[in-house]
PDB file of N, CA and C in Angstrom:
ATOM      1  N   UNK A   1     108.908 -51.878 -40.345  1.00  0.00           N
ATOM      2  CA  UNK A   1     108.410 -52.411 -39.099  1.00  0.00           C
ATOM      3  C   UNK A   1     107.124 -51.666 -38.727  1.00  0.00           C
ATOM      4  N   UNK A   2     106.179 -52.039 -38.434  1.00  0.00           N
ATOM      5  CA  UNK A   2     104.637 -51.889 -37.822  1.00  0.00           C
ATOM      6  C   UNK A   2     104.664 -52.184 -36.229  1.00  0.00           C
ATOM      7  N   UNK A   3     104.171 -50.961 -35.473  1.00  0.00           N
ATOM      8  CA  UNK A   3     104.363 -51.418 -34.087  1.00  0.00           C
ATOM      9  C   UNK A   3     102.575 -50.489 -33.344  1.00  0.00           C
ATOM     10  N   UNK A   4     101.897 -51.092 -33.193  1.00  0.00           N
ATOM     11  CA  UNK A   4     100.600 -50.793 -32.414  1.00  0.00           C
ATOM     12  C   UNK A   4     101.043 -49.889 -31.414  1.00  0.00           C
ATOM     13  N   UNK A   5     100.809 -48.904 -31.510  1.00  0.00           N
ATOM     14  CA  UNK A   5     100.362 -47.598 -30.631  1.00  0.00           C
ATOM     15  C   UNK A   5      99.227 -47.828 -29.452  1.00  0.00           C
ATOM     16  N   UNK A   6      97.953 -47.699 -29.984  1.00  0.00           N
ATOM     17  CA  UNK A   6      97.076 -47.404 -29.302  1.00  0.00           C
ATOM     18  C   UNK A   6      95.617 -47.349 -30.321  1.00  0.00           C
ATOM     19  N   UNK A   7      94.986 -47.169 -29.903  1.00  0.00           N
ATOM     20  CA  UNK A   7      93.617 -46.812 -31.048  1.00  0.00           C
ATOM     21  C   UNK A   7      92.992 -45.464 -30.536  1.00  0.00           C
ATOM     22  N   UNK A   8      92.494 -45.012 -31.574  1.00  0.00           N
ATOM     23  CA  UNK A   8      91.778 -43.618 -31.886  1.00  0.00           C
ATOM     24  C   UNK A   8      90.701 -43.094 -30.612  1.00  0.00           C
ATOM     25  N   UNK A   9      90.966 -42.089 -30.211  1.00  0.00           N
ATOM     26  CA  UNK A   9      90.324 -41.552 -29.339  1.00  0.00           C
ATOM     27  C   UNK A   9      89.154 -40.984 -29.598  1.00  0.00           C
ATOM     28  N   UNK A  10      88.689 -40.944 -31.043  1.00  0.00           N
ATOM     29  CA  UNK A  10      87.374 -40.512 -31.559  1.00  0.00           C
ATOM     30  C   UNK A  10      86.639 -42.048 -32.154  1.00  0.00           C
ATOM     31  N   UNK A  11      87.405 -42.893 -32.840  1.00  0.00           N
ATOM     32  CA  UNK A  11      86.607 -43.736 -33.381  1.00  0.00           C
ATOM     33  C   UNK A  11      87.243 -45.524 -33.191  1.00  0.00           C
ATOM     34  N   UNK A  12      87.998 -45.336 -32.489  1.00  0.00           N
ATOM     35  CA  UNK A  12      88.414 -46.467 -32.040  1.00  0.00           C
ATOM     36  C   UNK A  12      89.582 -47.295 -33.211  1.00  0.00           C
ATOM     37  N   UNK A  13      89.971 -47.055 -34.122  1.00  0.00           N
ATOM     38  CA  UNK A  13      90.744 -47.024 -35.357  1.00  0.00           C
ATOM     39  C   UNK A  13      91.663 -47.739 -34.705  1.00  0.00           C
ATOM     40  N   UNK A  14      92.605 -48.782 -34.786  1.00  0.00           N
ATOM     41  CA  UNK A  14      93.974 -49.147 -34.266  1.00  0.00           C
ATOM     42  C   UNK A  14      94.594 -48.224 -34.795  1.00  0.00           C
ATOM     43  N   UNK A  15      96.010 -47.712 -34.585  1.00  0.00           N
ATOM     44  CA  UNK A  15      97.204 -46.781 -34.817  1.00  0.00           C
ATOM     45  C   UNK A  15      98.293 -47.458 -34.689  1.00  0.00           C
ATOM     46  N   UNK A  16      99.208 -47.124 -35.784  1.00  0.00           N
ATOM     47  CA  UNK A  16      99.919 -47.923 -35.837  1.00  0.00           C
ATOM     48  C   UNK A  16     101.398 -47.157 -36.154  1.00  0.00           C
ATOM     49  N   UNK A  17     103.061 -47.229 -35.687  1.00  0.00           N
ATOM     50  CA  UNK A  17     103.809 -46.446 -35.838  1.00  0.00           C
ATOM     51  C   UNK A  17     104.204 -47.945 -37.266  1.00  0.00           C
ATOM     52  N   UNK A  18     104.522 -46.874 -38.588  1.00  0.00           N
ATOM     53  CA  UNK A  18     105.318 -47.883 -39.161  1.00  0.00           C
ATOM     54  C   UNK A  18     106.662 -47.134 -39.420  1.00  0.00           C
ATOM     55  N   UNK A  19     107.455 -47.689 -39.117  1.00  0.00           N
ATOM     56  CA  UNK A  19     108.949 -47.376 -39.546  1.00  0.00           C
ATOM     57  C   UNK A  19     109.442 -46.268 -39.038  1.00  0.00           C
ATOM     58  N   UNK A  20     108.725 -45.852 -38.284  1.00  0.00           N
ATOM     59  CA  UNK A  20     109.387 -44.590 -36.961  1.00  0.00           C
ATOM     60  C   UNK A  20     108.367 -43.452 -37.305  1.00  0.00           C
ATOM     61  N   UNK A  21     107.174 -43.926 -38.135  1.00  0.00           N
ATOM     62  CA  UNK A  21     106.134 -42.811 -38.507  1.00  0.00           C
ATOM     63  C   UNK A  21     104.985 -43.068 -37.743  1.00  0.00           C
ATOM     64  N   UNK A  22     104.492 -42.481 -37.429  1.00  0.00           N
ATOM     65  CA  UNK A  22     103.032 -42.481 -36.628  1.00  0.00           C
ATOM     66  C   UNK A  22     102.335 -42.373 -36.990  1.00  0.00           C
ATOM     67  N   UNK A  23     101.133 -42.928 -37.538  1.00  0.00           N
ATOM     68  CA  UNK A  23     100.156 -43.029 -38.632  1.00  0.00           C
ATOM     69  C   UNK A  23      98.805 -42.270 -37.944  1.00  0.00           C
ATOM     70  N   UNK A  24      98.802 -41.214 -37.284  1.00  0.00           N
ATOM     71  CA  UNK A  24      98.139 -40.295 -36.165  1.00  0.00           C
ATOM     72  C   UNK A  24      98.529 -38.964 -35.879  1.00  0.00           C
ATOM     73  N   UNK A  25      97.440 -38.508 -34.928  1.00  0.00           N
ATOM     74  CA  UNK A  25      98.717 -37.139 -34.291  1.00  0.00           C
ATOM     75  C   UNK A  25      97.602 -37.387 -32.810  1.00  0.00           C
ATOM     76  N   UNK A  26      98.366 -36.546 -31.616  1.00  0.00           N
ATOM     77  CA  UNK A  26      97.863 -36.260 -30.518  1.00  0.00           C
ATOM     78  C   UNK A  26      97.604 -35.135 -30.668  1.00  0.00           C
ATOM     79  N   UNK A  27      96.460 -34.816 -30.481  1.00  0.00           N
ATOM     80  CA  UNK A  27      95.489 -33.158 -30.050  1.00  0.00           C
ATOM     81  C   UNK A  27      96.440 -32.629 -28.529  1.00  0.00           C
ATOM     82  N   UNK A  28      95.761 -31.841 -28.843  1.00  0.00           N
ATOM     83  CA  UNK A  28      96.152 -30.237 -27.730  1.00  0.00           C
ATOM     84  C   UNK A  28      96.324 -31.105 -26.152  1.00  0.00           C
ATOM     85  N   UNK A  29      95.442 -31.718 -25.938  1.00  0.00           N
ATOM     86  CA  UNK A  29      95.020 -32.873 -24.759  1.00  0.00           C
ATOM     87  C   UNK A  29      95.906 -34.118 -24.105  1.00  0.00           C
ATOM     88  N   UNK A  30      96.717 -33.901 -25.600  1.00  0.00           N
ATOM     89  CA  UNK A  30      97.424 -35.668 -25.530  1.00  0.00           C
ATOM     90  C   UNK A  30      96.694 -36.823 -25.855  1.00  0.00           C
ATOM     91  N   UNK A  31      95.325 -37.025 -26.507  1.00  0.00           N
ATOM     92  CA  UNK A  31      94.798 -37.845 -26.965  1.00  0.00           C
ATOM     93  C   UNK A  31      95.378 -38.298 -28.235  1.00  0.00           C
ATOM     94  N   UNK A  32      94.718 -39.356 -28.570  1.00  0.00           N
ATOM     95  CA  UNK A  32      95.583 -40.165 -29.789  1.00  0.00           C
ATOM     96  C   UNK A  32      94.742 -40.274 -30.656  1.00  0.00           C
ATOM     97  N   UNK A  33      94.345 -39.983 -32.301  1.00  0.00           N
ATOM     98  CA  UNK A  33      93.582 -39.657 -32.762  1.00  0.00           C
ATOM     99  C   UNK A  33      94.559 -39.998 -34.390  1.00  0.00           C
ATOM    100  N   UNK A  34      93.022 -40.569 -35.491  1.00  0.00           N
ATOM    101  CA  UNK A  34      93.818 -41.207 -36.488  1.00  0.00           C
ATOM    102  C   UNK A  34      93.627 -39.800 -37.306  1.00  0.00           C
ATOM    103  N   UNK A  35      94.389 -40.236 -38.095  1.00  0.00           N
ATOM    104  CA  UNK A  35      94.259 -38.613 -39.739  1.00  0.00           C
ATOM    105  C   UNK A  35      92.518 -39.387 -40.865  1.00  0.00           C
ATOM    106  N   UNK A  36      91.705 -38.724 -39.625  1.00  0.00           N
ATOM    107  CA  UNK A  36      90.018 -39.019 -40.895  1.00  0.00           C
ATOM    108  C   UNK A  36      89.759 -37.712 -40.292  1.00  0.00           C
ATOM    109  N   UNK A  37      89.684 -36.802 -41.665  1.00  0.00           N
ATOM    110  CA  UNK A  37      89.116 -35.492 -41.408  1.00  0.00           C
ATOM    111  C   UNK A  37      88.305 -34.976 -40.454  1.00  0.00           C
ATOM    112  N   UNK A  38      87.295 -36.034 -40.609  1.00  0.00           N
ATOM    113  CA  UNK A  38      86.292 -35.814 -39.666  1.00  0.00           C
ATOM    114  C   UNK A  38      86.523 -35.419 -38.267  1.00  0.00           C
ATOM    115  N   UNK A  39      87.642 -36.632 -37.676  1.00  0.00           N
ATOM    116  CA  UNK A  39      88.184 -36.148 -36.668  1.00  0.00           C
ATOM    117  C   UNK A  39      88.458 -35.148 -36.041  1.00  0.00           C
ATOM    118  N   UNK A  40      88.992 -34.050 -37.878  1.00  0.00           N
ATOM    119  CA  UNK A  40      89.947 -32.743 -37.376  1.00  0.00           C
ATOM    120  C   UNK A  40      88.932 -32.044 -37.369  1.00  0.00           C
ATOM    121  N   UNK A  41      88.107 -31.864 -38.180  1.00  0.00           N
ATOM    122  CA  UNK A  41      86.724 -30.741 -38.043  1.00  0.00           C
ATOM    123  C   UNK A  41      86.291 -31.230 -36.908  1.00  0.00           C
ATOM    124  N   UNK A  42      85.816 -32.344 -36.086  1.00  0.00           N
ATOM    125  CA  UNK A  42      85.669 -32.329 -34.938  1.00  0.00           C
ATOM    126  C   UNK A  42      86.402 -31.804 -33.941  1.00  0.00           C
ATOM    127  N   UNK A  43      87.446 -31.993 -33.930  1.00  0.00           N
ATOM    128  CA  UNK A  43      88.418 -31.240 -32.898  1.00  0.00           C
ATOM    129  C   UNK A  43      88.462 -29.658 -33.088  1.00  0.00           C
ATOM    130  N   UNK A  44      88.110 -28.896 -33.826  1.00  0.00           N
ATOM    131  CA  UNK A  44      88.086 -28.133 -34.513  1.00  0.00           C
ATOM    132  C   UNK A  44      87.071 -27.278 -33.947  1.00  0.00           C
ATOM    133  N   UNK A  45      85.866 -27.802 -33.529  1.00  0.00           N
ATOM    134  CA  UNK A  45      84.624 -27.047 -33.403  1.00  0.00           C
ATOM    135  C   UNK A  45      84.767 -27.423 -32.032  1.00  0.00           C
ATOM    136  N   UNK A  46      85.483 -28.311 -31.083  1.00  0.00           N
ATOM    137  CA  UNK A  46      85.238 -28.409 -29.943  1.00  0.00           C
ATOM    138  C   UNK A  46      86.342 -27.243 -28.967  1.00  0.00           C
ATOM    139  N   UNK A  47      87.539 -27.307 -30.013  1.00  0.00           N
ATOM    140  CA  UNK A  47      88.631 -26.240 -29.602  1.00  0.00           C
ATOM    141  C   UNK A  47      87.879 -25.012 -29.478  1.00  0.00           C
ATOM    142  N   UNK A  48      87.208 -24.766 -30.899  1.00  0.00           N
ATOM    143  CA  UNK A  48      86.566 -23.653 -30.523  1.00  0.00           C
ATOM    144  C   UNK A  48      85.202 -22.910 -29.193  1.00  0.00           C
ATOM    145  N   UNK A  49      84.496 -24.228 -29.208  1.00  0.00           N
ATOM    146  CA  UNK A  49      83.672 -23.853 -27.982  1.00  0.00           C
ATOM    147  C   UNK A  49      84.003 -23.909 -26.644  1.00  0.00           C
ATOM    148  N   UNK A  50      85.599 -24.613 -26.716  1.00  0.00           N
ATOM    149  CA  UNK A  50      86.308 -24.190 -25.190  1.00  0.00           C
ATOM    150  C   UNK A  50      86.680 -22.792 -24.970  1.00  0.00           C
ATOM    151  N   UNK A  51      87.468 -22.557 -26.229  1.00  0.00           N
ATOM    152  CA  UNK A  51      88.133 -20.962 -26.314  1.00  0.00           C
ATOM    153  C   UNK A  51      86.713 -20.126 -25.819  1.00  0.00           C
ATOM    154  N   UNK A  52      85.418 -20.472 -26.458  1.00  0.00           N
ATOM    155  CA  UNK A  52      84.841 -19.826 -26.215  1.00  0.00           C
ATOM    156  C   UNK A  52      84.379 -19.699 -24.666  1.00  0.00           C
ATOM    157  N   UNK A  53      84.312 -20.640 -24.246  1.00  0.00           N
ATOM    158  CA  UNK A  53      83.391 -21.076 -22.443  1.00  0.00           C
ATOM    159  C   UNK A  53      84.833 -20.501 -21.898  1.00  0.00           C
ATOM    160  N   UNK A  54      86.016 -20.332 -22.007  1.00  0.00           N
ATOM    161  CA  UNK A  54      87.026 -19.794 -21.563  1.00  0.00           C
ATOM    162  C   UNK A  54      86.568 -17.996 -21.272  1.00  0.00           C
ATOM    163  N   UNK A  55      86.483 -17.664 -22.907  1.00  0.00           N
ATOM    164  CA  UNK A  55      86.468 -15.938 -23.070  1.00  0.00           C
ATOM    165  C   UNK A  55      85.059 -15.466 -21.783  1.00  0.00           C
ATOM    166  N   UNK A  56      83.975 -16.399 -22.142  1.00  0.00           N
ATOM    167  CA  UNK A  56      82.503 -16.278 -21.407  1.00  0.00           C
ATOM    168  C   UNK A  56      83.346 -16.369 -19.836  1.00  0.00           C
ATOM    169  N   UNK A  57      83.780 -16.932 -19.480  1.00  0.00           N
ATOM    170  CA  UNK A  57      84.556 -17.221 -18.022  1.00  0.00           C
ATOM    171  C   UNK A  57      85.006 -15.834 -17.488  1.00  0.00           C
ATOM    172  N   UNK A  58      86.435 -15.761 -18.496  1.00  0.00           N
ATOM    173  CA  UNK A  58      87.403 -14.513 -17.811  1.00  0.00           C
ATOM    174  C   UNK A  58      86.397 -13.408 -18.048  1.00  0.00           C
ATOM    175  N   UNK A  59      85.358 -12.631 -19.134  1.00  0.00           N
ATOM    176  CA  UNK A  59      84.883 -11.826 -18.428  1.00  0.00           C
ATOM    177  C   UNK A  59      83.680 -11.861 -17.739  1.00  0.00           C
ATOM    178  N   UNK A  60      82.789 -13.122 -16.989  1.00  0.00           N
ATOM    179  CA  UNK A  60      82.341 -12.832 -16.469  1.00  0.00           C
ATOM    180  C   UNK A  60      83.233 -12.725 -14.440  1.00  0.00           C
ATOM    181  N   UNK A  61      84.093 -13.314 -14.572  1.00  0.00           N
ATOM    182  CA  UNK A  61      85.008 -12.997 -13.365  1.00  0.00           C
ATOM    183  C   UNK A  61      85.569 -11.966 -13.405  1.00  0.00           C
ATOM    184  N   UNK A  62      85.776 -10.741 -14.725  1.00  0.00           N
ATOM    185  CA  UNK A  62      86.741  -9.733 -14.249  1.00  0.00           C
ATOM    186  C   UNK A  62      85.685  -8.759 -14.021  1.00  0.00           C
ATOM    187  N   UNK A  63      84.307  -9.120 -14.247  1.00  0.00           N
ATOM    188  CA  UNK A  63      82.839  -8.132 -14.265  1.00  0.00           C
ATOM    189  C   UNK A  63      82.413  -8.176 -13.041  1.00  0.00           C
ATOM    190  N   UNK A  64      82.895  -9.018 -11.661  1.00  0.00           N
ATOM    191  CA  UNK A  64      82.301  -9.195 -10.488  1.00  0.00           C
ATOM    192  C   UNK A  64      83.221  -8.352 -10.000  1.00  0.00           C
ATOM    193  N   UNK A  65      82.374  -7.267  -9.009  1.00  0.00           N
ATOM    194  CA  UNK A  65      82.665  -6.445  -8.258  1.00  0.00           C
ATOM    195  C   UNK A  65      83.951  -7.267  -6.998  1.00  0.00           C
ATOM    196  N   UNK A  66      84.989  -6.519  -6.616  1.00  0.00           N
ATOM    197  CA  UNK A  66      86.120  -6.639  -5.697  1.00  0.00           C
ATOM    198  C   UNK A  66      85.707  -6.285  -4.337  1.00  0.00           C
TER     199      UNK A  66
END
């Protein structure tokens, strides 16, 4: 059985569950996203420049005087 999910949150791809499998995965976010590499190296480099604007965050808030 083939049952439409949703389509790709990077490239618009239909997704499709067949037979209780999910032909996808959801990122960190809950977005819906197909298995094309590209995708994952994309997600990949964007995870990373959050972690980063995160680290840049906490110490510039723990560096401001109380």
């Amino acid at each position: 059985m083939k049952e439409y999910v949703g389509q790709c949150s990077v490239c618009g791809r239909d997704i499709y569950c067949e037979d209780g499998f999910l032909n996808g995965y959801t990122d960190s976010e809950g977005r819906l996203s197909c298995y094309d590499e590209k995708h994952a190296e994309k997600e990949h480099v964007e995870n990373e420049r959050t972690n980063n604007e995160r680290t840049n965050s906490e110490r510039t808030s723990s560096e401001r005087p109380s």
